[in-house]
PDB file of N, CA and C in Angstrom:
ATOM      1  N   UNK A   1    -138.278  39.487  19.981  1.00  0.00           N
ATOM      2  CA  UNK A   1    -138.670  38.894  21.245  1.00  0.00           C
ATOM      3  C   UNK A   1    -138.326  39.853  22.374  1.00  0.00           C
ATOM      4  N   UNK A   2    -139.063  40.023  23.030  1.00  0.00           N
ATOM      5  CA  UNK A   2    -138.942  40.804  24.309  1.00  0.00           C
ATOM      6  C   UNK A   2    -138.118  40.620  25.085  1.00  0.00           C
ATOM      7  N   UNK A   3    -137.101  41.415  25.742  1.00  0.00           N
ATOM      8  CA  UNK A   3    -135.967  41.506  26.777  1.00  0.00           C
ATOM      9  C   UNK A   3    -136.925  41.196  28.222  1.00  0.00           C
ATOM     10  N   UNK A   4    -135.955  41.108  29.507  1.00  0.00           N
ATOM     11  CA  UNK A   4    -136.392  41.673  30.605  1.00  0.00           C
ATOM     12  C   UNK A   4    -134.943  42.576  30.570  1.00  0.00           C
ATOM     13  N   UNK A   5    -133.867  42.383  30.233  1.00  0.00           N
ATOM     14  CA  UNK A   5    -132.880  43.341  30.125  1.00  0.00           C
ATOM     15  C   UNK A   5    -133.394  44.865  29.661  1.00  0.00           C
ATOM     16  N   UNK A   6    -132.980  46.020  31.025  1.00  0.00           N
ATOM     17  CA  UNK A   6    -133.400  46.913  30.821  1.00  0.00           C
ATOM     18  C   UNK A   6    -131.769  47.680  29.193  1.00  0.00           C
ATOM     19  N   UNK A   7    -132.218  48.428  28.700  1.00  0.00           N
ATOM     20  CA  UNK A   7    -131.571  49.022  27.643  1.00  0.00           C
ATOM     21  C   UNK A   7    -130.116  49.460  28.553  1.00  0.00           C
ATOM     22  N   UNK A   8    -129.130  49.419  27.841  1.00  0.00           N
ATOM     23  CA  UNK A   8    -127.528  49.832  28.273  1.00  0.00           C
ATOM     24  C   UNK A   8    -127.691  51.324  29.284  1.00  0.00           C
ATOM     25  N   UNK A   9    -128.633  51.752  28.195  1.00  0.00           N
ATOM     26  CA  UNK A   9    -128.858  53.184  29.391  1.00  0.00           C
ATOM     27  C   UNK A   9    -129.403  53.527  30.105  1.00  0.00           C
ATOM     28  N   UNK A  10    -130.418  52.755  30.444  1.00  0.00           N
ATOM     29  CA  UNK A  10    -131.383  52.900  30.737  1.00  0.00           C
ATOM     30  C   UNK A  10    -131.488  52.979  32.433  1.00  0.00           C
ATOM     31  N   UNK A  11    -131.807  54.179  33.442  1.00  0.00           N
ATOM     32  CA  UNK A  11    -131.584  54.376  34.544  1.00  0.00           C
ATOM     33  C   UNK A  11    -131.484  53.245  35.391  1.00  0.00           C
ATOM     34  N   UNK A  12    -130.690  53.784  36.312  1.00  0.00           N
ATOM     35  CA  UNK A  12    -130.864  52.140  37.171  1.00  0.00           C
ATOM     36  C   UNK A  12    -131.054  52.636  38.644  1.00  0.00           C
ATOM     37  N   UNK A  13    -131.150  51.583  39.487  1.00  0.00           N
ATOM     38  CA  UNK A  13    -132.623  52.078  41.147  1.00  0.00           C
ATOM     39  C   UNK A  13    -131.608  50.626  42.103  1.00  0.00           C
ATOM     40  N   UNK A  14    -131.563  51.164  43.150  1.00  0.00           N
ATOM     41  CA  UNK A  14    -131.201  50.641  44.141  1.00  0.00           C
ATOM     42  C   UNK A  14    -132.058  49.549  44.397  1.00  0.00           C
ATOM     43  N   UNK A  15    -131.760  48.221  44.455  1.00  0.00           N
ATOM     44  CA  UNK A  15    -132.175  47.408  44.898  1.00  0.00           C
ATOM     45  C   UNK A  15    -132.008  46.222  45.926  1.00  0.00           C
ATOM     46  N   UNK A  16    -132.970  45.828  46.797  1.00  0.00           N
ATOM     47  CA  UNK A  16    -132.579  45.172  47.891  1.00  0.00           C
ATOM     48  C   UNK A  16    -133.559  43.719  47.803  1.00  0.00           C
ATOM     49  N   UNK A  17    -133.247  42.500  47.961  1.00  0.00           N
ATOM     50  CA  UNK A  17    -134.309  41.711  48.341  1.00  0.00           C
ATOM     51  C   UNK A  17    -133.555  40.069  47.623  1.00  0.00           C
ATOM     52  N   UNK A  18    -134.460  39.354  47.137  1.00  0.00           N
ATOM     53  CA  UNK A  18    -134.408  38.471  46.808  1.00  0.00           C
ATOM     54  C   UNK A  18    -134.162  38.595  45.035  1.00  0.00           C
ATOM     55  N   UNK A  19    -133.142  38.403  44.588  1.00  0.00           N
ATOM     56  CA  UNK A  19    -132.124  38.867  42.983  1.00  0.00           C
ATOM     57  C   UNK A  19    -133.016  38.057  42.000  1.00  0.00           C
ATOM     58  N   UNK A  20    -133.510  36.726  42.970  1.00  0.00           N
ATOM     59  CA  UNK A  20    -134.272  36.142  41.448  1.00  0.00           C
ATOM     60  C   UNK A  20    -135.884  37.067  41.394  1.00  0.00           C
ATOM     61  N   UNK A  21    -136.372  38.183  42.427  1.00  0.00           N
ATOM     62  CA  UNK A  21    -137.263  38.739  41.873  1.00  0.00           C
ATOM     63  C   UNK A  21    -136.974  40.024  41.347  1.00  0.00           C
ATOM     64  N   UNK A  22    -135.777  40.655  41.392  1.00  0.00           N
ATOM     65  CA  UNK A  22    -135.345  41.621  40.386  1.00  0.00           C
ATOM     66  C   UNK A  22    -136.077  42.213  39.087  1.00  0.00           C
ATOM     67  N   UNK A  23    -135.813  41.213  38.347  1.00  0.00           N
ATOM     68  CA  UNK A  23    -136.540  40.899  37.230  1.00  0.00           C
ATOM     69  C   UNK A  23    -137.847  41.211  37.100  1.00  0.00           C
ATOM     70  N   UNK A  24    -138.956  40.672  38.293  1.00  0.00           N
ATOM     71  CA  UNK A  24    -140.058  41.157  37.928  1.00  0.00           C
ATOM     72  C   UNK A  24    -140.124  42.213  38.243  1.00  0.00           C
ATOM     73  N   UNK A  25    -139.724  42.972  39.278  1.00  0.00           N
ATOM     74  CA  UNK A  25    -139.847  44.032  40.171  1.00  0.00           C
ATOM     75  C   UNK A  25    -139.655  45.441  38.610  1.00  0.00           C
ATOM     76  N   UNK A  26    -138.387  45.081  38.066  1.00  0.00           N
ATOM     77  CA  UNK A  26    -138.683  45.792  37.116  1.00  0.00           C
ATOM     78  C   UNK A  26    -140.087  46.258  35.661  1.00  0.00           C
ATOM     79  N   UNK A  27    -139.970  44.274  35.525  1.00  0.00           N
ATOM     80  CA  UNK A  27    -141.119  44.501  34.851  1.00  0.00           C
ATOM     81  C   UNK A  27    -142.593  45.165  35.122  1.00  0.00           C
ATOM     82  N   UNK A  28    -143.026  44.881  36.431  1.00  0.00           N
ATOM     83  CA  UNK A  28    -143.971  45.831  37.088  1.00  0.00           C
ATOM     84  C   UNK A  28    -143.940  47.144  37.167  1.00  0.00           C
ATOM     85  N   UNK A  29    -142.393  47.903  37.342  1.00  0.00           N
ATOM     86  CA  UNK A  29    -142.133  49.304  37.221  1.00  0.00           C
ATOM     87  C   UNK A  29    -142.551  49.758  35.976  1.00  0.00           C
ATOM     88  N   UNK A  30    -142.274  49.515  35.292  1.00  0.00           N
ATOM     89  CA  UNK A  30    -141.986  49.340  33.422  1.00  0.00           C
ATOM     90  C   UNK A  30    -143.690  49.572  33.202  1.00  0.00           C
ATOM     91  N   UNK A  31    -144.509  48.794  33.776  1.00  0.00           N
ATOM     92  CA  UNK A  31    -145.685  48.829  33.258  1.00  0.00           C
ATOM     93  C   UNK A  31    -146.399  50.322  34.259  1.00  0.00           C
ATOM     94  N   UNK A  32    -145.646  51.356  34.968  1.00  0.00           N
ATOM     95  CA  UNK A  32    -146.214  52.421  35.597  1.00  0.00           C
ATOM     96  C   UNK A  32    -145.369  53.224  34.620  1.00  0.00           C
ATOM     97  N   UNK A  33    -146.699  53.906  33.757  1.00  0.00           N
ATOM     98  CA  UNK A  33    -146.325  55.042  33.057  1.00  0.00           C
ATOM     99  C   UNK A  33    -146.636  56.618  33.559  1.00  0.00           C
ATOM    100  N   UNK A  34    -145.561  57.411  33.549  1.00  0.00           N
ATOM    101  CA  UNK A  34    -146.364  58.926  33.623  1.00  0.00           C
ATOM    102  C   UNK A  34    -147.537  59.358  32.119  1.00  0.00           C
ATOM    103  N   UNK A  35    -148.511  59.458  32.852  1.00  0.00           N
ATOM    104  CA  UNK A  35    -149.389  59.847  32.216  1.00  0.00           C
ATOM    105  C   UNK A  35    -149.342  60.889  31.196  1.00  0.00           C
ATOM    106  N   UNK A  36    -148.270  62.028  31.887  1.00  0.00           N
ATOM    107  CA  UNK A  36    -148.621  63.823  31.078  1.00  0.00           C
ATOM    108  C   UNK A  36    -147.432  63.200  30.113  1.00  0.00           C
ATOM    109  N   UNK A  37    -146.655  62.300  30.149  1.00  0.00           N
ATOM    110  CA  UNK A  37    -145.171  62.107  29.708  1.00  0.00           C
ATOM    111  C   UNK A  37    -145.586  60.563  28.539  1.00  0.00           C
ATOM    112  N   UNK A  38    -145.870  60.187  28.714  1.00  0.00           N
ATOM    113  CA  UNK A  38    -146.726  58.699  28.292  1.00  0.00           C
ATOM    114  C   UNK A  38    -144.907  57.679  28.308  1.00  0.00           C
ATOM    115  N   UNK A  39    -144.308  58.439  29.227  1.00  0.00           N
ATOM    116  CA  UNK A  39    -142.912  57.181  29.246  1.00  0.00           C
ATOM    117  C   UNK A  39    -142.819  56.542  30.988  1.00  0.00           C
ATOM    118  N   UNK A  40    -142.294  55.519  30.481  1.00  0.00           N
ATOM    119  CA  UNK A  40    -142.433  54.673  32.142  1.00  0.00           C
ATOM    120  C   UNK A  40    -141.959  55.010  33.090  1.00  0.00           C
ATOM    121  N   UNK A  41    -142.121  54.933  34.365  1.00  0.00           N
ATOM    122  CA  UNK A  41    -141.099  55.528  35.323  1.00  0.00           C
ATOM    123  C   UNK A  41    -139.947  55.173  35.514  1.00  0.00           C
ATOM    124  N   UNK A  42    -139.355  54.064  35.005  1.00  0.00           N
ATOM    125  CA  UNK A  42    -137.940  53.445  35.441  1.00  0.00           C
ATOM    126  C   UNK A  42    -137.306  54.480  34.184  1.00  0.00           C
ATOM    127  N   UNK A  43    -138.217  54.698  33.000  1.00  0.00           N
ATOM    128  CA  UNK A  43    -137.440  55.080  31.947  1.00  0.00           C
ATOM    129  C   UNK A  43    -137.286  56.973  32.270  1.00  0.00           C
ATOM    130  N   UNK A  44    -137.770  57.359  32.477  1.00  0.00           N
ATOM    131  CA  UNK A  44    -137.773  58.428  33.488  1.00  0.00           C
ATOM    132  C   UNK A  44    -137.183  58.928  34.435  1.00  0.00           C
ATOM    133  N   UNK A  45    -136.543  57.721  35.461  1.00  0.00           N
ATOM    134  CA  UNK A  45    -135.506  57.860  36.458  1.00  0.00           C
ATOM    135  C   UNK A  45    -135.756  58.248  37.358  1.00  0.00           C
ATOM    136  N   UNK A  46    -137.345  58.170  37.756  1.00  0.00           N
ATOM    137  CA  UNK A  46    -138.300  58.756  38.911  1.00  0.00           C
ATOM    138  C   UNK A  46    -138.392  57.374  39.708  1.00  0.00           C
ATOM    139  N   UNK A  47    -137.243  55.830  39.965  1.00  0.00           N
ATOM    140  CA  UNK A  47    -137.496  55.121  40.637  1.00  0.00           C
ATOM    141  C   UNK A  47    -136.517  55.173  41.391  1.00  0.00           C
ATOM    142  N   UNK A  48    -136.219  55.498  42.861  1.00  0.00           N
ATOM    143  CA  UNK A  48    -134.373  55.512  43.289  1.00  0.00           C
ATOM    144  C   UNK A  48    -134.509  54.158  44.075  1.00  0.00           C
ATOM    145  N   UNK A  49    -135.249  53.622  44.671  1.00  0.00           N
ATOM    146  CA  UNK A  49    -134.770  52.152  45.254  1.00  0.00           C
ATOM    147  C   UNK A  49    -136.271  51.252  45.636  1.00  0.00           C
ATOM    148  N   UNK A  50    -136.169  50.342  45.604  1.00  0.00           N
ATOM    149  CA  UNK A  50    -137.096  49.451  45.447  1.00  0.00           C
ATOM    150  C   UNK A  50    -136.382  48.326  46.807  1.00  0.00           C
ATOM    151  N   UNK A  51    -137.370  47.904  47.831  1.00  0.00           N
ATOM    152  CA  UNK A  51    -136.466  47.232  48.677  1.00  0.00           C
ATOM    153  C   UNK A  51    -137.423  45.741  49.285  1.00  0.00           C
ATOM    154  N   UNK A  52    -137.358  44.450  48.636  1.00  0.00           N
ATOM    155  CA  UNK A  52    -138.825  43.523  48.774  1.00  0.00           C
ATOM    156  C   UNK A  52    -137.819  42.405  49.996  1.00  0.00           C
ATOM    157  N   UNK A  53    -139.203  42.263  50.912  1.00  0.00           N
ATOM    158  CA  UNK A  53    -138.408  41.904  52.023  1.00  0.00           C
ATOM    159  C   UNK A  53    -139.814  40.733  52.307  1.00  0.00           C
ATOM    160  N   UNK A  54    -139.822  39.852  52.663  1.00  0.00           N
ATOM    161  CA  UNK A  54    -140.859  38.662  52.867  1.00  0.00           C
ATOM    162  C   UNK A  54    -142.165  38.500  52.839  1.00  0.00           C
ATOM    163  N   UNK A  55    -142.749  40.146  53.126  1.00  0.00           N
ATOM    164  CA  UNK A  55    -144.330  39.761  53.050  1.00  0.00           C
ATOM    165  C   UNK A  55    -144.780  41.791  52.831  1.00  0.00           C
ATOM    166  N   UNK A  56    -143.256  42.483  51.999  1.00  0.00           N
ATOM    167  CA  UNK A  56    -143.512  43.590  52.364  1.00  0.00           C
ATOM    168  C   UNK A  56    -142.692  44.249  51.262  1.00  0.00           C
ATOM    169  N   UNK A  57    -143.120  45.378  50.266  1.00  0.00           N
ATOM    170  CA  UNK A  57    -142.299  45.990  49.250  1.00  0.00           C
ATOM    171  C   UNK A  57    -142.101  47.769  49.647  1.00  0.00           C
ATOM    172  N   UNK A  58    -141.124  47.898  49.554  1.00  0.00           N
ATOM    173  CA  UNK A  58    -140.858  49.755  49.947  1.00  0.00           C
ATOM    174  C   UNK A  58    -140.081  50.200  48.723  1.00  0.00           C
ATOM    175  N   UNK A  59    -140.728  51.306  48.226  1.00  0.00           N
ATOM    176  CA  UNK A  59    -140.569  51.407  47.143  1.00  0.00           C
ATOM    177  C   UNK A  59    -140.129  52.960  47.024  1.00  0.00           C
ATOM    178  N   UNK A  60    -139.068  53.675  46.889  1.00  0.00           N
ATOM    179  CA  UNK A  60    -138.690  55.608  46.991  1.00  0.00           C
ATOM    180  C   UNK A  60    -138.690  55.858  45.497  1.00  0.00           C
ATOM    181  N   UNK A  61    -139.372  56.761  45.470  1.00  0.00           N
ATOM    182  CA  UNK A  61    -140.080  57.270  43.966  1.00  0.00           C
ATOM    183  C   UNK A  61    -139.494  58.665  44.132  1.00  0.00           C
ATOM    184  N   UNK A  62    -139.803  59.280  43.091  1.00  0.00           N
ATOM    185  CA  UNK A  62    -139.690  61.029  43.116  1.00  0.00           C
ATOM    186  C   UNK A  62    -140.493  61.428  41.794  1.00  0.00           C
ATOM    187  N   UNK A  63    -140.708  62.538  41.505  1.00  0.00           N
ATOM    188  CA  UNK A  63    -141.901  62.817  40.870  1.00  0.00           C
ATOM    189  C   UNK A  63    -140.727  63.887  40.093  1.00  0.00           C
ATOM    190  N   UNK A  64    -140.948  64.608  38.797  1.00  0.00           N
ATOM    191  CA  UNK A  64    -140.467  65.565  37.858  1.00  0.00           C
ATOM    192  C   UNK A  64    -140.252  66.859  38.610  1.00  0.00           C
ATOM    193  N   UNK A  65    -141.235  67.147  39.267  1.00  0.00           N
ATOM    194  CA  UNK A  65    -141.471  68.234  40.195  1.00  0.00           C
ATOM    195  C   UNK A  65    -142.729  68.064  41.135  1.00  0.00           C
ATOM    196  N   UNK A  66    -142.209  68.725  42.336  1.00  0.00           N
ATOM    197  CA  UNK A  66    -143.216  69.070  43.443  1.00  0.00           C
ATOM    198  C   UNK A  66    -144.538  69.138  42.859  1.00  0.00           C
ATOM    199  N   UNK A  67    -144.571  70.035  41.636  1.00  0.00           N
ATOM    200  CA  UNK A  67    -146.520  69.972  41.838  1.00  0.00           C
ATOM    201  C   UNK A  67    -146.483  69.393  40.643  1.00  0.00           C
ATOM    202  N   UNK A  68    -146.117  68.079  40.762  1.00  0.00           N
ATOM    203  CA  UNK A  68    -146.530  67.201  39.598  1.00  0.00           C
ATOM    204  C   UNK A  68    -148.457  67.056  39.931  1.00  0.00           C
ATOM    205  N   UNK A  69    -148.765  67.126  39.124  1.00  0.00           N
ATOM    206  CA  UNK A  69    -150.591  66.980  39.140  1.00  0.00           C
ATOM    207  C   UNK A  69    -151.026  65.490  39.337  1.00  0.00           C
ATOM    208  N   UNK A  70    -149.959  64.297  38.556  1.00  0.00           N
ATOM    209  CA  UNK A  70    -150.704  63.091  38.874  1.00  0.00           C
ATOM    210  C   UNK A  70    -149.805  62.166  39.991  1.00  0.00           C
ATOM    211  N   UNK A  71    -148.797  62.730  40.794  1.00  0.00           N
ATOM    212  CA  UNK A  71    -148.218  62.078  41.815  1.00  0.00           C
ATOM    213  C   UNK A  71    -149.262  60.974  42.347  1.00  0.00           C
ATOM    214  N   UNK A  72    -150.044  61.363  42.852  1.00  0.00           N
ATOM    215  CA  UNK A  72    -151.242  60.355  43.558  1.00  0.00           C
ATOM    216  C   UNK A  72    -151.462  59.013  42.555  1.00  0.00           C
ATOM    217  N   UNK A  73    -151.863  59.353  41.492  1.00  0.00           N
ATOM    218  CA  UNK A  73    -151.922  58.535  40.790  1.00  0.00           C
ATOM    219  C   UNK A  73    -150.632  57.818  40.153  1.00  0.00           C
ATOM    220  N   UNK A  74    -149.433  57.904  39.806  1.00  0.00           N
ATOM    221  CA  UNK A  74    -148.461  57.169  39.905  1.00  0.00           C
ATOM    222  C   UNK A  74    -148.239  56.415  41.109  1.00  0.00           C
ATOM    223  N   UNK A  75    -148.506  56.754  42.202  1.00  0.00           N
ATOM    224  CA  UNK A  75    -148.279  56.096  43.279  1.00  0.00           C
ATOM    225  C   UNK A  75    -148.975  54.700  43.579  1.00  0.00           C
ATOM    226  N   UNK A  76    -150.467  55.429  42.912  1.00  0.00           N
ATOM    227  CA  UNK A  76    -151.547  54.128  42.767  1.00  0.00           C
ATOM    228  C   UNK A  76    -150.571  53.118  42.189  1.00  0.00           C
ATOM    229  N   UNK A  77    -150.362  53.403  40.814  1.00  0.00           N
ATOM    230  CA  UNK A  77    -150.252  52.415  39.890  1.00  0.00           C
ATOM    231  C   UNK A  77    -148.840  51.325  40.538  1.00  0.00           C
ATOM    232  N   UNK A  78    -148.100  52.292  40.962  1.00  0.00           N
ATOM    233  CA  UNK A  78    -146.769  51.532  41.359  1.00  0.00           C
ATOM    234  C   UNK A  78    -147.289  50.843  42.734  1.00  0.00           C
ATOM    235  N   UNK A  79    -148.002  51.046  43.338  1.00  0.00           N
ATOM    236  CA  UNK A  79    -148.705  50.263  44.546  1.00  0.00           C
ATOM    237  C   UNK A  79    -149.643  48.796  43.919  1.00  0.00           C
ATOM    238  N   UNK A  80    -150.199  49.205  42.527  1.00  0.00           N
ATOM    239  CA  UNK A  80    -151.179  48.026  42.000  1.00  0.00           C
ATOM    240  C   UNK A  80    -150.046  47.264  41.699  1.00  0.00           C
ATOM    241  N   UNK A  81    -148.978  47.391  40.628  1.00  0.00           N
ATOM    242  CA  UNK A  81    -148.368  46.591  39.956  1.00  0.00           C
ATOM    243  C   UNK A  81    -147.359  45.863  40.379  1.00  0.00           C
ATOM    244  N   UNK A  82    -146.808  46.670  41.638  1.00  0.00           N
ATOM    245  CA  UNK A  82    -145.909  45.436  42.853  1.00  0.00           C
ATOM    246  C   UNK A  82    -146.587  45.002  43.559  1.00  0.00           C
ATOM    247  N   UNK A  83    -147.398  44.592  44.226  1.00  0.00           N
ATOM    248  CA  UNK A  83    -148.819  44.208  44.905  1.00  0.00           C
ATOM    249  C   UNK A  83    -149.004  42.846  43.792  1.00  0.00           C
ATOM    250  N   UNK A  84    -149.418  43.248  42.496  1.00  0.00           N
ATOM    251  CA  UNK A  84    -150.104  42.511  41.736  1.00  0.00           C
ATOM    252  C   UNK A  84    -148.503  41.152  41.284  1.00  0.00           C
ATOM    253  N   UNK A  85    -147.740  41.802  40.984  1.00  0.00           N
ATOM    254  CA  UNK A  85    -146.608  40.892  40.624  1.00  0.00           C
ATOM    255  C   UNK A  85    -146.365  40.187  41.667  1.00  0.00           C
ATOM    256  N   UNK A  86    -146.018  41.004  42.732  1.00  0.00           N
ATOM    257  CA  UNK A  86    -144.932  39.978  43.897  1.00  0.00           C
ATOM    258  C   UNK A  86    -146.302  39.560  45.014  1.00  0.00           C
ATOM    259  N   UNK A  87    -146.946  39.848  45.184  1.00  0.00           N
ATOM    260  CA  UNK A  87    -148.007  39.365  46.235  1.00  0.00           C
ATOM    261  C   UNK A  87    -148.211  39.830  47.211  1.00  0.00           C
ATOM    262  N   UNK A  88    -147.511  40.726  47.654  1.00  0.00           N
ATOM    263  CA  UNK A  88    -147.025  41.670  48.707  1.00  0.00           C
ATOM    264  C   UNK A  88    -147.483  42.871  49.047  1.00  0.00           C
ATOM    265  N   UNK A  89    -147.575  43.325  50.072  1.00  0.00           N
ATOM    266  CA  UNK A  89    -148.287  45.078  50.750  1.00  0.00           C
ATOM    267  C   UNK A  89    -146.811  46.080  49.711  1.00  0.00           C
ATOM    268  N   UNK A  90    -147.239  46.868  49.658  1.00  0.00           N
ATOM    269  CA  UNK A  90    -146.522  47.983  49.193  1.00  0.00           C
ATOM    270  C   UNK A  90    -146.568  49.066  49.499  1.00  0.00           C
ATOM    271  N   UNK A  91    -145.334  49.684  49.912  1.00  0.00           N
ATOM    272  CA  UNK A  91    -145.558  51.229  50.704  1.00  0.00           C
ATOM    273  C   UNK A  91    -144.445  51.779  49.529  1.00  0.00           C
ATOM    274  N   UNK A  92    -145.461  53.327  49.372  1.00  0.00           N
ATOM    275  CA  UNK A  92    -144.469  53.799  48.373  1.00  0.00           C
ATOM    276  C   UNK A  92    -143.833  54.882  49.194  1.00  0.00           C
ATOM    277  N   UNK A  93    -142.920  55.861  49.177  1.00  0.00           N
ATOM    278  CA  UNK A  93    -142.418  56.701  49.508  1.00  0.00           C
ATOM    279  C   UNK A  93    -142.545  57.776  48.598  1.00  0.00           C
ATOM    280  N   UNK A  94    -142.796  58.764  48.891  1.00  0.00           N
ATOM    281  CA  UNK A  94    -142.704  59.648  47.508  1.00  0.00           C
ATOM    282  C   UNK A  94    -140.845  60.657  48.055  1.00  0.00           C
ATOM    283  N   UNK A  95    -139.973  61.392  47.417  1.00  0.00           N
ATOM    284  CA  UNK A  95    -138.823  61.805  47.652  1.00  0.00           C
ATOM    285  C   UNK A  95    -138.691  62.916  47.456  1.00  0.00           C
ATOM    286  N   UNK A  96    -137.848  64.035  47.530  1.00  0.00           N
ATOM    287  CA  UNK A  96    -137.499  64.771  46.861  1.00  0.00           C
ATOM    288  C   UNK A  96    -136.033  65.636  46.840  1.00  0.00           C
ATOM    289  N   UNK A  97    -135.118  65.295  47.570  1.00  0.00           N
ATOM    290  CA  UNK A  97    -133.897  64.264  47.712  1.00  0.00           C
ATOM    291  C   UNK A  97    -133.593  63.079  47.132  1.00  0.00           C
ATOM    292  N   UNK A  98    -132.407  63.371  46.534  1.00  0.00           N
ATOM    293  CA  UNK A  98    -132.273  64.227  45.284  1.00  0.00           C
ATOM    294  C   UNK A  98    -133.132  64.723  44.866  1.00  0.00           C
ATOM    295  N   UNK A  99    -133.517  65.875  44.139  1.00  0.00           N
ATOM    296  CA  UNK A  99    -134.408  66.258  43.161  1.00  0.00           C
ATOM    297  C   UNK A  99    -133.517  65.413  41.993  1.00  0.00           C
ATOM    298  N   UNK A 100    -134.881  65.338  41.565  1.00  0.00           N
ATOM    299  CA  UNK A 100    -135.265  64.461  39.394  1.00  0.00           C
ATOM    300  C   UNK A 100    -134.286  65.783  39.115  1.00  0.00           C
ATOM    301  N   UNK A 101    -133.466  65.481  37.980  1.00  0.00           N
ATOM    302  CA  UNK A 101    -133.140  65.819  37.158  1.00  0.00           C
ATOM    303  C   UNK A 101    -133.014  65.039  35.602  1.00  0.00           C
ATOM    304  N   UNK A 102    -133.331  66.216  34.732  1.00  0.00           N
ATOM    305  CA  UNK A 102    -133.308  65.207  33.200  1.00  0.00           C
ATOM    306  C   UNK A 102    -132.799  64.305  33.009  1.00  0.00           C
ATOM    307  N   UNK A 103    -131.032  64.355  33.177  1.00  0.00           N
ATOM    308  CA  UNK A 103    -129.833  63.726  33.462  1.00  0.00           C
ATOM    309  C   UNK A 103    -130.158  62.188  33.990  1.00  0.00           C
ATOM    310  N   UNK A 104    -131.597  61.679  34.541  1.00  0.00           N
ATOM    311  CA  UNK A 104    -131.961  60.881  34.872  1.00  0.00           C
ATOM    312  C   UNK A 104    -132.738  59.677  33.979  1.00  0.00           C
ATOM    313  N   UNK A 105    -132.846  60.467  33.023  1.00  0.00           N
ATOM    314  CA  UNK A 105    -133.767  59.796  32.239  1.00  0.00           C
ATOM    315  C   UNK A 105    -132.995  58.626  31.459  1.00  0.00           C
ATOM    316  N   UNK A 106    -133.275  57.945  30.744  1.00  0.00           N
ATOM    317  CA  UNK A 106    -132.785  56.740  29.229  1.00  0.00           C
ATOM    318  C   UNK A 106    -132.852  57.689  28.120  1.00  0.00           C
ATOM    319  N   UNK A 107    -131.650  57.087  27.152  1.00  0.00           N
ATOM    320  CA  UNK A 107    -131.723  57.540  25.618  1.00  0.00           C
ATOM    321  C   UNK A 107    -133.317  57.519  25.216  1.00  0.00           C
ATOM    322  N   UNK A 108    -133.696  56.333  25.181  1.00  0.00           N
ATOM    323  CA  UNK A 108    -135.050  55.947  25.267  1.00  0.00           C
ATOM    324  C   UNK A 108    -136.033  56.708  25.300  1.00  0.00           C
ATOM    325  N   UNK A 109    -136.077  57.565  26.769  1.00  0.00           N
ATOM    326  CA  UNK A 109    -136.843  58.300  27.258  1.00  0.00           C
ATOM    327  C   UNK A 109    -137.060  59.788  26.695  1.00  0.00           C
ATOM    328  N   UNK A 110    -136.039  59.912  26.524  1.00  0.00           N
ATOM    329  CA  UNK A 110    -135.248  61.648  26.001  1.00  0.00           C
ATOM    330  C   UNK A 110    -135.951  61.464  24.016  1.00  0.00           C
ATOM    331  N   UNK A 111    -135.756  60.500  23.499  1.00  0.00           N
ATOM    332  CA  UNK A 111    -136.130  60.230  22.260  1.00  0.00           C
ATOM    333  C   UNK A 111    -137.516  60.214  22.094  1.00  0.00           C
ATOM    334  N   UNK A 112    -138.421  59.382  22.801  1.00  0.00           N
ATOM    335  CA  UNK A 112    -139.957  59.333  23.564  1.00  0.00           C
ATOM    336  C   UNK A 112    -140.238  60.939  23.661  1.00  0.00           C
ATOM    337  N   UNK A 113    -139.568  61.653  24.346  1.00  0.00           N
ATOM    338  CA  UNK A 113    -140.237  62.823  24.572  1.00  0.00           C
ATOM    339  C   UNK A 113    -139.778  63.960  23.890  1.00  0.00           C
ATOM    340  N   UNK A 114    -138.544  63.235  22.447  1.00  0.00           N
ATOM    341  CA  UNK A 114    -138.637  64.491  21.330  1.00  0.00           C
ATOM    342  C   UNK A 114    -139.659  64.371  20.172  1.00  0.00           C
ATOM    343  N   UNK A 115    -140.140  63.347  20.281  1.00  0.00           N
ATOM    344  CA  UNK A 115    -140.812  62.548  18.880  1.00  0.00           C
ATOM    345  C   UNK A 115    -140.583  61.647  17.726  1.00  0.00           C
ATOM    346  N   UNK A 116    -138.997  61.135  18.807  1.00  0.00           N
ATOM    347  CA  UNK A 116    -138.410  60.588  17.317  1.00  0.00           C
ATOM    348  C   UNK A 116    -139.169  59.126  17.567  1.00  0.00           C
TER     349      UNK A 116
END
């Protein structure tokens, strides 16, 4: 049976808003995958804070690197899928402060992208 509990290791993102939508806020993340990577962004560690406030979601992302090729399009998706969950406008931020580092990722993720 399916968790909403993210895995023990699994990165964790600043969050602000209303605690009983937590939960979805993740599950919506969860469903934005990097494309070149085929692993999710929370699992990735490319989400640093997520902040849902009454009729409005702000969301600080960061990308692997500067010339990530599908930035635009992650952005889409994380704009469709909090939009689509919580009901709400969504502004994403893109970051780069901190820079991503590996160190960011889930067991999960790191396993995903050896082949095991």
């Amino acid at each position: 049976m399916p968790t909403d509990a993210p895995p023990l290791d699994a990165p964790r993102f600043a969050y602000t808003g209303d605690a009983a939508l937590e939960p979805e806020v993740l599950r919506a993340l969860r469903r934005v995958v990097d494309p070149e990577m085929a692993v999710s962004i929370v699992e990735l560690g490319l989400v640093y804070a997520v902040a849902v406030a009454d009729d409005a979601v702000h969301a600080r992302i960061t990308m692997t690197s500067p010339a990530c090729p599908v930035t635009e399009l992650i952005v889409e998706d994380v704009v469709h899928e909090l939009g689509k969950a919580l009901d709400r406008s969504v502004e994403v931020e893109v970051v780069w402060d901190p820079p991503w580092t590996p160190e960011r990722m889930s067991e999960r993720a790191r396993k995903a992208l050896e082949g095991e």
